[in-house]
N, C-alpha and C. Protein backbone atom coordinates (compact mmCIF):
# COMPACT_ATOMS: atom_id res chain seq x y z
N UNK A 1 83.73 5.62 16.42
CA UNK A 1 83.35 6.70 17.29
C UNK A 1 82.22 7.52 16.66
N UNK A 2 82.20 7.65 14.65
CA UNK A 2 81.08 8.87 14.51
C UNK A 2 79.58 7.98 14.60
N UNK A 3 79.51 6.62 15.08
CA UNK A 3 78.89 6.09 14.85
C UNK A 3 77.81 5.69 16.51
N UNK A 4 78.92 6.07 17.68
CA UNK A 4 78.04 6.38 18.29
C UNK A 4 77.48 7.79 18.48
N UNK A 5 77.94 8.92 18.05
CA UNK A 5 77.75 10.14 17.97
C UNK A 5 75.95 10.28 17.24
N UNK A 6 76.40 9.59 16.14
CA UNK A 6 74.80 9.58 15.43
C UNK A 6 73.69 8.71 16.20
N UNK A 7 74.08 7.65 16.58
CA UNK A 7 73.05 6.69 17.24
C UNK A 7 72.67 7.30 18.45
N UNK A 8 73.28 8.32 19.49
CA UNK A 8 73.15 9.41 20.84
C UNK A 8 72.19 10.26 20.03
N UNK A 9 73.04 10.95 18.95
CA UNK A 9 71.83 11.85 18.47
C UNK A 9 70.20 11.36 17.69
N UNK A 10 70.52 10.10 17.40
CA UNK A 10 69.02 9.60 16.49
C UNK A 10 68.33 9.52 17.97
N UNK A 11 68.93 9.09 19.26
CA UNK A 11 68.10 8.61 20.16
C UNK A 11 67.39 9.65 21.17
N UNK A 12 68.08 10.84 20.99
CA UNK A 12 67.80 12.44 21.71
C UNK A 12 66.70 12.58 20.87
N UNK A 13 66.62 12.97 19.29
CA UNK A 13 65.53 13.12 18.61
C UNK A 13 64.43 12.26 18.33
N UNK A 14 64.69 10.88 19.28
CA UNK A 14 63.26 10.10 18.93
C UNK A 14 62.74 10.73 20.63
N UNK A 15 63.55 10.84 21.13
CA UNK A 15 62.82 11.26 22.72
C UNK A 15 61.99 12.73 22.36
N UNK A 16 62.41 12.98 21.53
CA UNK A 16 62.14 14.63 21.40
C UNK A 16 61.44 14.79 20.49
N UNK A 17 60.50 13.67 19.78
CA UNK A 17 59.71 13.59 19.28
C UNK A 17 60.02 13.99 17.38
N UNK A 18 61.18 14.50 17.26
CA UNK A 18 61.66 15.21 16.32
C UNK A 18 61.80 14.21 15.27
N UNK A 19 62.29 13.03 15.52
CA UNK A 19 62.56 12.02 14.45
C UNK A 19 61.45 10.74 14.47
N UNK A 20 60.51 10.38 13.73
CA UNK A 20 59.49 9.29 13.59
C UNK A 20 60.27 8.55 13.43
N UNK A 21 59.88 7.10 13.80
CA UNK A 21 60.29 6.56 13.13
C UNK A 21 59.27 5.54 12.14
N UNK A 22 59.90 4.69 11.24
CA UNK A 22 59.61 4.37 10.25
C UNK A 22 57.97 3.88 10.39
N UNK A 23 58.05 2.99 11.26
CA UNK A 23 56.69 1.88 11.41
C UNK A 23 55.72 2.88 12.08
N UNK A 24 55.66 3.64 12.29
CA UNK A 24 54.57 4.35 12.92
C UNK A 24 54.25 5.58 12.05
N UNK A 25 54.69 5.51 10.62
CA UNK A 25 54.06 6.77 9.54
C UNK A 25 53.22 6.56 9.73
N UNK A 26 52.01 7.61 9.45
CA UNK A 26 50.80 7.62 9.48
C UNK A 26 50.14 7.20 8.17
N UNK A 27 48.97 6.25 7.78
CA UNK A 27 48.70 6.08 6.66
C UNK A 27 47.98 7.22 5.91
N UNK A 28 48.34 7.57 4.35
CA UNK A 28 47.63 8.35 3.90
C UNK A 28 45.82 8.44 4.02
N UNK A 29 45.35 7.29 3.60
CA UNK A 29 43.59 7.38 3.79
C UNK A 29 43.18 7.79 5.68
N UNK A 30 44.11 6.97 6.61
CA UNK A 30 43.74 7.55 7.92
C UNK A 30 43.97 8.77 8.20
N UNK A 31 44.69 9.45 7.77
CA UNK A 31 45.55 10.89 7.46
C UNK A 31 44.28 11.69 6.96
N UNK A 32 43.40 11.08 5.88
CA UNK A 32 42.41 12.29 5.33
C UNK A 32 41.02 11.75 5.83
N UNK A 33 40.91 10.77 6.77
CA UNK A 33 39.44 10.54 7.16
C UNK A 33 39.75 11.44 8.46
N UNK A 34 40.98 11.85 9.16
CA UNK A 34 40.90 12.26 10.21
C UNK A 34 41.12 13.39 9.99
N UNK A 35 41.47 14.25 8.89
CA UNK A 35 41.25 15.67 8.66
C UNK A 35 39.58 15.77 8.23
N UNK A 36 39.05 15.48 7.65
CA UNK A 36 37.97 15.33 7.87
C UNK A 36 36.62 15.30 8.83
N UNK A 37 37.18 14.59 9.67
CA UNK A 37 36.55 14.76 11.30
C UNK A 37 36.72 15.77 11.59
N UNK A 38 38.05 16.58 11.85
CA UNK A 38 38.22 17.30 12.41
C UNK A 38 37.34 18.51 11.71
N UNK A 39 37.42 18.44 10.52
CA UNK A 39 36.66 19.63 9.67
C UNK A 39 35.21 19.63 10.23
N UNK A 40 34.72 18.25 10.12
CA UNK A 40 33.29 17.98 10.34
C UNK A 40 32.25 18.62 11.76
N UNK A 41 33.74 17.87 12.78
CA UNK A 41 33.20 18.01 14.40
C UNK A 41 34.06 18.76 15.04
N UNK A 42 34.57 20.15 14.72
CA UNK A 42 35.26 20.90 15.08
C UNK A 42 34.02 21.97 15.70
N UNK A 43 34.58 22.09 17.15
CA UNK A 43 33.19 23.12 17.72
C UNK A 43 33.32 24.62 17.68
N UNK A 44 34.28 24.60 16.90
CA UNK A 44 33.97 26.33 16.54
C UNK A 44 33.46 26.33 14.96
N UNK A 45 33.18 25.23 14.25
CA UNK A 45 32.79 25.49 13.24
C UNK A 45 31.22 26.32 13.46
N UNK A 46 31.33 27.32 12.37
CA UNK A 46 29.96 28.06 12.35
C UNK A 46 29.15 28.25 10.66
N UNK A 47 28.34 28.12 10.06
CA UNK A 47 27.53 27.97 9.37
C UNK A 47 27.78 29.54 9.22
N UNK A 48 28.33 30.23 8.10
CA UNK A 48 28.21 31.56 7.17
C UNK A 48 26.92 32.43 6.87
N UNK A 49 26.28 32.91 6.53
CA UNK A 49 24.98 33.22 5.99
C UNK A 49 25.72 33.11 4.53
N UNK A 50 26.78 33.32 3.76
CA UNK A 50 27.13 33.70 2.69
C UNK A 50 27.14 32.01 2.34
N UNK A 51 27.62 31.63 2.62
CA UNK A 51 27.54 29.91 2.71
C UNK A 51 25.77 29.51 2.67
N UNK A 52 25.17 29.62 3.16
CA UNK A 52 23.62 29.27 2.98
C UNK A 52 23.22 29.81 1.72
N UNK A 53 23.25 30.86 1.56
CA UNK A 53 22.53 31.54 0.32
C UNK A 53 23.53 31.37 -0.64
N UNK A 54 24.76 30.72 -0.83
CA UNK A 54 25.30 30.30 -2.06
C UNK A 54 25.04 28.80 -2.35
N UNK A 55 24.99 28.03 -1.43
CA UNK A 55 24.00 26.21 -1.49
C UNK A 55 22.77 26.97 -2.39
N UNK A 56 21.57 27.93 -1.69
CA UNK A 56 20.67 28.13 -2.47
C UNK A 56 20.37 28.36 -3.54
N UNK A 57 21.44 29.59 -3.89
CA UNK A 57 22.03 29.79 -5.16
C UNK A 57 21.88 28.64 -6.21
N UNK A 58 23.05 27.58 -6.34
CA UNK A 58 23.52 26.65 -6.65
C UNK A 58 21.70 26.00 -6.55
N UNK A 59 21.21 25.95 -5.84
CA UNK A 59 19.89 24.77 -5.67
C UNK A 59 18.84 25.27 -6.81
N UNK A 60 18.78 26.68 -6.66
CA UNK A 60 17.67 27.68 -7.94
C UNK A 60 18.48 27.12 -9.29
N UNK A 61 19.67 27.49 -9.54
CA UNK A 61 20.23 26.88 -10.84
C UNK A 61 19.83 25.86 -11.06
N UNK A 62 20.63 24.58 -10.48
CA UNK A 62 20.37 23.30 -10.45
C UNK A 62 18.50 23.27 -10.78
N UNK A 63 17.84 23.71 -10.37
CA UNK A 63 16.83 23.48 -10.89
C UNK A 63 16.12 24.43 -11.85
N UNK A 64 16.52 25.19 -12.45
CA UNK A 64 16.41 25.68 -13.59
C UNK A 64 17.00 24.93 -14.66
N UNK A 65 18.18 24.03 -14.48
CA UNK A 65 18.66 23.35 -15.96
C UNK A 65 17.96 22.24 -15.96
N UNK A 66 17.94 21.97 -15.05
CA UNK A 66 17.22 20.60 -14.45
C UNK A 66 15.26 20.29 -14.61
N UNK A 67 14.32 21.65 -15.39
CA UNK A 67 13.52 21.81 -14.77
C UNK A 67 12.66 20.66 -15.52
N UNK A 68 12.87 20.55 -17.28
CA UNK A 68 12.86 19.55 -18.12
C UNK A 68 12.02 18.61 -17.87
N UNK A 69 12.96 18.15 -16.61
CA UNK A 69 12.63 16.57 -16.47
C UNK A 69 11.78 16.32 -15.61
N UNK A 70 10.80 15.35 -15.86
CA UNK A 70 9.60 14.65 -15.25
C UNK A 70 10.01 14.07 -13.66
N UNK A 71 9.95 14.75 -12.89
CA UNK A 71 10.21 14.23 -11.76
C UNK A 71 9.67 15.40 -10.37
N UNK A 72 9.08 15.01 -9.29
CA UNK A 72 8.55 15.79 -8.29
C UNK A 72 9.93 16.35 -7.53
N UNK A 73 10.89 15.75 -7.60
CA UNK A 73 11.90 16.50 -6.86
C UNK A 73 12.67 17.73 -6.91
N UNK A 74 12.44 18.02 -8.51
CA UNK A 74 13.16 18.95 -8.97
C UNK A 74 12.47 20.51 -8.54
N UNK A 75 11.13 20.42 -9.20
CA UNK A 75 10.31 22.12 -7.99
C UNK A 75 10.89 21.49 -6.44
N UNK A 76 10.89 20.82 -5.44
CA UNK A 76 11.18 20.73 -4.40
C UNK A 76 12.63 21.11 -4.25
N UNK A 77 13.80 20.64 -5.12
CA UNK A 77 15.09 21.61 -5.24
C UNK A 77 15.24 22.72 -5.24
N UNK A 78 14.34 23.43 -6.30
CA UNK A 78 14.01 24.63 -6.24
C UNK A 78 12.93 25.63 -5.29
N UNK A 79 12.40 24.92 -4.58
CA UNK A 79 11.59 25.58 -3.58
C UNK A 79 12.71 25.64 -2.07
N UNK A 80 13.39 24.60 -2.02
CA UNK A 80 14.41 24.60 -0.90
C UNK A 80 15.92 25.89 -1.44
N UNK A 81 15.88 25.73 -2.56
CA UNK A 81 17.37 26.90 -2.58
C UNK A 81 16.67 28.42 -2.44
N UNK A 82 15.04 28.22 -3.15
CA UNK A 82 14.78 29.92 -2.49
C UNK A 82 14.76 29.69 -1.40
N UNK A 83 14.26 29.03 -0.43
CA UNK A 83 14.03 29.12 1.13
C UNK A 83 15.38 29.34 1.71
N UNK A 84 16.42 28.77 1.27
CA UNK A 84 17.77 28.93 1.53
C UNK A 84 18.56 30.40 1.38
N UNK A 85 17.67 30.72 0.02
CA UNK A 85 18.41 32.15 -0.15
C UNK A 85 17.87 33.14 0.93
N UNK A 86 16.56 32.85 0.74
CA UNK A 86 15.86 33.41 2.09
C UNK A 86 16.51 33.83 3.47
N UNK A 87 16.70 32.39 3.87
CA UNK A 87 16.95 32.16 5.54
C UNK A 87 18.49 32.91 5.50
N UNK A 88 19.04 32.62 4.58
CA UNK A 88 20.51 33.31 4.96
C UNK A 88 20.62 34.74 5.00
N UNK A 89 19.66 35.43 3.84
CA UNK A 89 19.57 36.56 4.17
C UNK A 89 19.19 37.17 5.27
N UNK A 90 18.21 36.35 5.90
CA UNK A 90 17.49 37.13 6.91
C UNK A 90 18.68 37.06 8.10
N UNK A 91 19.82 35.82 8.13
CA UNK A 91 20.61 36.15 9.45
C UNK A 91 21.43 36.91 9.36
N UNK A 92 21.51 37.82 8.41
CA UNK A 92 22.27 38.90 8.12
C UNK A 92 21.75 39.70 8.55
N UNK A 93 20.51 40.13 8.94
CA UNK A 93 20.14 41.03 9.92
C UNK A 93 19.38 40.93 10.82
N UNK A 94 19.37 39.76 11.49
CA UNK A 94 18.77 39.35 12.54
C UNK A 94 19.95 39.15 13.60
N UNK A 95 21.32 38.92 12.91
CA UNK A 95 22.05 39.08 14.01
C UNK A 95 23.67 39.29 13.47
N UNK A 96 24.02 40.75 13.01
CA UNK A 96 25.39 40.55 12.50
C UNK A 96 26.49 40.68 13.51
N UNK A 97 27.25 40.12 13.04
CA UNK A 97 28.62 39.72 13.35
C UNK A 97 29.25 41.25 13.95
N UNK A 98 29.78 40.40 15.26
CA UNK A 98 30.17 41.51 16.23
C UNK A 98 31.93 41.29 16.14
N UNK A 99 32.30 42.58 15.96
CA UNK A 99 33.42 42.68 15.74
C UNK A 99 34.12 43.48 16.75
N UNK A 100 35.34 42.94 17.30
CA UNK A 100 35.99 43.78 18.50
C UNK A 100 37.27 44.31 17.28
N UNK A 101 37.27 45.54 17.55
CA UNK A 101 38.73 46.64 17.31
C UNK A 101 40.09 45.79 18.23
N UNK A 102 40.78 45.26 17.57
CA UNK A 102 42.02 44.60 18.24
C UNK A 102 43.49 45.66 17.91
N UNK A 103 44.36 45.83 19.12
CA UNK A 103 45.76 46.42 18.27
C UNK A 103 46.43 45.64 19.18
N UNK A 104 47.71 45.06 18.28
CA UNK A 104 48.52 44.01 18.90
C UNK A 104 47.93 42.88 19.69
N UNK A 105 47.47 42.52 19.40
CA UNK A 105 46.71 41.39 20.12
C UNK A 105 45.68 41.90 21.23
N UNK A 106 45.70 43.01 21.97
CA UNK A 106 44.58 43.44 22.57
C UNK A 106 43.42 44.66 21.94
N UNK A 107 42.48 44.01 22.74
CA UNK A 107 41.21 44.54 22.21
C UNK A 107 41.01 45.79 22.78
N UNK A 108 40.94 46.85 21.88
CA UNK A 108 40.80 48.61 22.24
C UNK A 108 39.68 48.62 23.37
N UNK A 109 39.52 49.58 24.02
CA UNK A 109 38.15 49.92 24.85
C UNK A 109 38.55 51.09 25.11
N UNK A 110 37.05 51.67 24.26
CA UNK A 110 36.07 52.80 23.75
C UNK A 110 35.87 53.61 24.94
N UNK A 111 35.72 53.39 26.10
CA UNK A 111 34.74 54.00 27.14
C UNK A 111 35.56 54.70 27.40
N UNK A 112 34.34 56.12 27.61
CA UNK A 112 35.17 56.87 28.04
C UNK A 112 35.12 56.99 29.69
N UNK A 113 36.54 57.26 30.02
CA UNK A 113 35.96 57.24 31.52
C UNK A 113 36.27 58.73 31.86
N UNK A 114 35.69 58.84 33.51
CA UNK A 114 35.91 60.08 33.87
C UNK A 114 37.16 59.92 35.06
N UNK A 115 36.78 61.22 35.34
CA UNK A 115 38.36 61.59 36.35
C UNK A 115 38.43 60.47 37.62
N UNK A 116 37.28 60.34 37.87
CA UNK A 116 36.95 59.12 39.00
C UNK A 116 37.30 58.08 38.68
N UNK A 117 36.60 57.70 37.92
CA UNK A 117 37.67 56.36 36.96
C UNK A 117 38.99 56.08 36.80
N UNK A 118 39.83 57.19 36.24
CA UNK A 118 40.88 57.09 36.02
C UNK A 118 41.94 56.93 37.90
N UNK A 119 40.98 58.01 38.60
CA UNK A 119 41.47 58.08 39.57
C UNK A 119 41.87 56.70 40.33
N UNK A 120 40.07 56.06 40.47
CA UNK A 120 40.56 54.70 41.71
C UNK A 120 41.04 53.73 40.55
N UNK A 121 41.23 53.97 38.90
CA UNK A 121 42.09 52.81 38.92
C UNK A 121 43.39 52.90 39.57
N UNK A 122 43.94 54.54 39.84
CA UNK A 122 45.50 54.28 40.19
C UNK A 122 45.38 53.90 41.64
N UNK A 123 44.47 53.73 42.32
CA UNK A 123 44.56 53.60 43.44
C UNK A 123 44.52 52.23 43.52
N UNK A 124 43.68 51.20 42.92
CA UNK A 124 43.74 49.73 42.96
C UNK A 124 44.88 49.25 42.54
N UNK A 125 45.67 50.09 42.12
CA UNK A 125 47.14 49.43 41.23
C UNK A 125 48.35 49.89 42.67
């Protein structure tokens, strides 16, 4: 008897998505090429300014230890991380980040209204 009890319940939780079963684990490497994607081609991803001008950062170094060596690429490293430090700065004030005042999950609003306002909202309600 406890034996159909468990086999009712293994079969409620495969309907219910709750219990995998074995042959359909997901493989680890498909597991991190597809977190990956998602990181990659996710459409709210947005490009930082603090993120640009720290690549640049990193690019001026890199070619300061780097400067040594006989090769045309290295001023071109370093001409791209200033341009980098550059460009990020400038979207810092070409267009900052708009921030809404939230309490409890809704967003405050500022305006002030007048008596008219207040009035026909009670009237539309």
């Amino acid at each position: 008897m406890g034996k159909d009890y468990k086999d009712e319940i293994e079969e409620i939780l495969t309907q219910a998505g709750e219990l995998n079963p074995h042959h359909n684990a997901p493989r680890p490497s498909n597991s991190i090429v597809s977190k990956f994607k998602k990181i990659l081609f996710n459409k709210n991803w947005k490009v930082a300014p603090g993120y640009i001008i720290s690549i640049g950062v990193i690019l001026i170094i890199s070619y300061f230890l780097f400067r040594k060596i006989d090769s045309s690429l290295i001023p071109a490293i370093g001409w791209l991380g200033l341009t980098l430090v550059v460009f990020g700065y400038s979207i810092i004030f070409v267009k900052p980040a708009k921030t809404k005042k939230t309490w409890r999950g809704r967003e405050i609003d500022y305006e002030k209204n007048t008596w008219l306002d207040s009035i026909f909202k009670k009237l539309k309600k």
